[in-house]
N, C-alpha and C. Protein backbone atom coordinates (compact mmCIF):
# COMPACT_ATOMS: atom_id res chain seq x y z
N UNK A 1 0.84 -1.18 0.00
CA UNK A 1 0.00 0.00 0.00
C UNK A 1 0.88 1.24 0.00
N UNK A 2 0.62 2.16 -0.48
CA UNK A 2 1.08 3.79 -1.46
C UNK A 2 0.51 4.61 -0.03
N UNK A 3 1.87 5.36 0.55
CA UNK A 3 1.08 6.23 1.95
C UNK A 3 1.02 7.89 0.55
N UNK A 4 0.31 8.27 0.81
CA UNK A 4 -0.59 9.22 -0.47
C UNK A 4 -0.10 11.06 0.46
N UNK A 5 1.21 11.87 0.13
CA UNK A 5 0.96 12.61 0.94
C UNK A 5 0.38 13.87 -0.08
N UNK A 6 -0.37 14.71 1.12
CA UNK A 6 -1.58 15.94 0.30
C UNK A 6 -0.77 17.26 -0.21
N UNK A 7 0.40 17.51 0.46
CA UNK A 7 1.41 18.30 -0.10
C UNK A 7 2.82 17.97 -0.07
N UNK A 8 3.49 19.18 -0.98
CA UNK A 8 4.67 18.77 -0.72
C UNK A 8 5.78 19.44 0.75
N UNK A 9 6.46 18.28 0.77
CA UNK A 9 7.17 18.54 2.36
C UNK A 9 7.98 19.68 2.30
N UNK A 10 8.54 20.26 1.34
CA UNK A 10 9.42 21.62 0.82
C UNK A 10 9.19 22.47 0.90
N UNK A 11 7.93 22.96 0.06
CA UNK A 11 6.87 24.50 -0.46
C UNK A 11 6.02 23.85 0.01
N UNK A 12 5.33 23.10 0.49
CA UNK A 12 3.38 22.93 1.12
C UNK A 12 2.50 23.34 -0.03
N UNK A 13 3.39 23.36 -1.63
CA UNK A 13 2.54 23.21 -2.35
C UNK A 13 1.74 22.14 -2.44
N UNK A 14 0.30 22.05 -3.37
CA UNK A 14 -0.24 20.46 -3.51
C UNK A 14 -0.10 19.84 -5.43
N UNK A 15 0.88 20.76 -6.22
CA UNK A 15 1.00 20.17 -7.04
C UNK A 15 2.08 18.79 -7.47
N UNK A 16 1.64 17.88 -6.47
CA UNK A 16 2.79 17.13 -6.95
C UNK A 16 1.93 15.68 -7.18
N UNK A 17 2.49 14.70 -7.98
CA UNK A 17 2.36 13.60 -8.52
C UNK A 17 3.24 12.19 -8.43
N UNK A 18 2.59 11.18 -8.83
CA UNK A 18 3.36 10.04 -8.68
C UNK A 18 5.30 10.07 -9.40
N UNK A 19 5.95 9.75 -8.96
CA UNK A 19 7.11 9.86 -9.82
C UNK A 19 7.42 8.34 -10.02
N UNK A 20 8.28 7.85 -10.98
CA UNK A 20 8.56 6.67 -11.96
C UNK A 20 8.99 5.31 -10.63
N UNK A 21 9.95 5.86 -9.61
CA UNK A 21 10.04 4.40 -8.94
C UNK A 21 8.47 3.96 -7.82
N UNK A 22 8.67 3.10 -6.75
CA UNK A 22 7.92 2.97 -6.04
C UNK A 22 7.00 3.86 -5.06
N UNK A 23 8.44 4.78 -4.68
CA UNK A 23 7.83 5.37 -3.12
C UNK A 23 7.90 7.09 -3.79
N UNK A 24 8.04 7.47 -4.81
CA UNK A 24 8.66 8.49 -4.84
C UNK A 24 7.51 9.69 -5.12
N UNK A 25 7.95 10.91 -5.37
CA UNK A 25 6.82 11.50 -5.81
C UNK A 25 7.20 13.10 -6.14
N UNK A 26 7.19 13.83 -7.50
CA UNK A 26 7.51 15.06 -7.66
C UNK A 26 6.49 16.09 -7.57
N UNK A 27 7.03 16.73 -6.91
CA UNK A 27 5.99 18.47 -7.20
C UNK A 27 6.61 19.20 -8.24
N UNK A 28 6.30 19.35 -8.56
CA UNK A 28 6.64 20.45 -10.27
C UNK A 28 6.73 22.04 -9.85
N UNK A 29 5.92 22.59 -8.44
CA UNK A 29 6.10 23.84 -8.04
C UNK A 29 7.69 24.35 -7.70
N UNK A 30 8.37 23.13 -6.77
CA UNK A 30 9.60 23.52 -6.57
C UNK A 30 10.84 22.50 -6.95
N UNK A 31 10.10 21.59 -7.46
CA UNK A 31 11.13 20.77 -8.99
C UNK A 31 11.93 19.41 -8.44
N UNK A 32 11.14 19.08 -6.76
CA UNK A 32 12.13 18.51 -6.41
C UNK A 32 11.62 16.62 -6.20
N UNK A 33 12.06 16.11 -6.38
CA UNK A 33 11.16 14.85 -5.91
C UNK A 33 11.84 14.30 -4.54
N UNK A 34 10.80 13.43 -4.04
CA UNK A 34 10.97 13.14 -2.78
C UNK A 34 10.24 11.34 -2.52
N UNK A 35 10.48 10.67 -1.60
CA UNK A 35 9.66 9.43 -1.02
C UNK A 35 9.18 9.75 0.04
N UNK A 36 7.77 8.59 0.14
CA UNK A 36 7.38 8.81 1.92
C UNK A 36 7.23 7.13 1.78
N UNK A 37 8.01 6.71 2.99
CA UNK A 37 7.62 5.20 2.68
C UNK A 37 7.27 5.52 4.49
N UNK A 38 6.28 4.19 5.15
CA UNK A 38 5.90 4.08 6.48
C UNK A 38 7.34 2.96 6.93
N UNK A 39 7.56 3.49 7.65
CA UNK A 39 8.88 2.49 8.82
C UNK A 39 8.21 1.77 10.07
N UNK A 40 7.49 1.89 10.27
CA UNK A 40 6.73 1.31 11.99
C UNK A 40 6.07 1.61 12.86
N UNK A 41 5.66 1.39 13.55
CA UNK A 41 5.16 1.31 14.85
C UNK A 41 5.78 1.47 16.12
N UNK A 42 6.15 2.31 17.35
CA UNK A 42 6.42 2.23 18.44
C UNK A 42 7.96 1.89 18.37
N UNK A 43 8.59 1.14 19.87
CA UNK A 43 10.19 1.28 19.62
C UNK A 43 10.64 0.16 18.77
N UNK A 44 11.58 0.52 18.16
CA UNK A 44 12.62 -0.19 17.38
C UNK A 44 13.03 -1.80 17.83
């Protein structure tokens, strides 16, 4: 499952889209791409 974020983490713009690998995802406002993958639950 795809964690879906509503803006981007940079500018808090919301133009951004899926990008080509798995986790990734570009905003086109400030050009940069980024991932959000989920790591866990509670302690390590």
């Amino acid at each position: 499952m795809r964690a879906v974020p509503f803006h981007c983490p940079y500018c808090a713009e919301e133009s951004i889209e899926p990008a080509d690998d798995k986790y990734g995802y570009y905003c086109s406002s400030c050009d940069r791409r980024f991932e959000v993958r989920f790591v866990g639950l509670g302690a390590p």
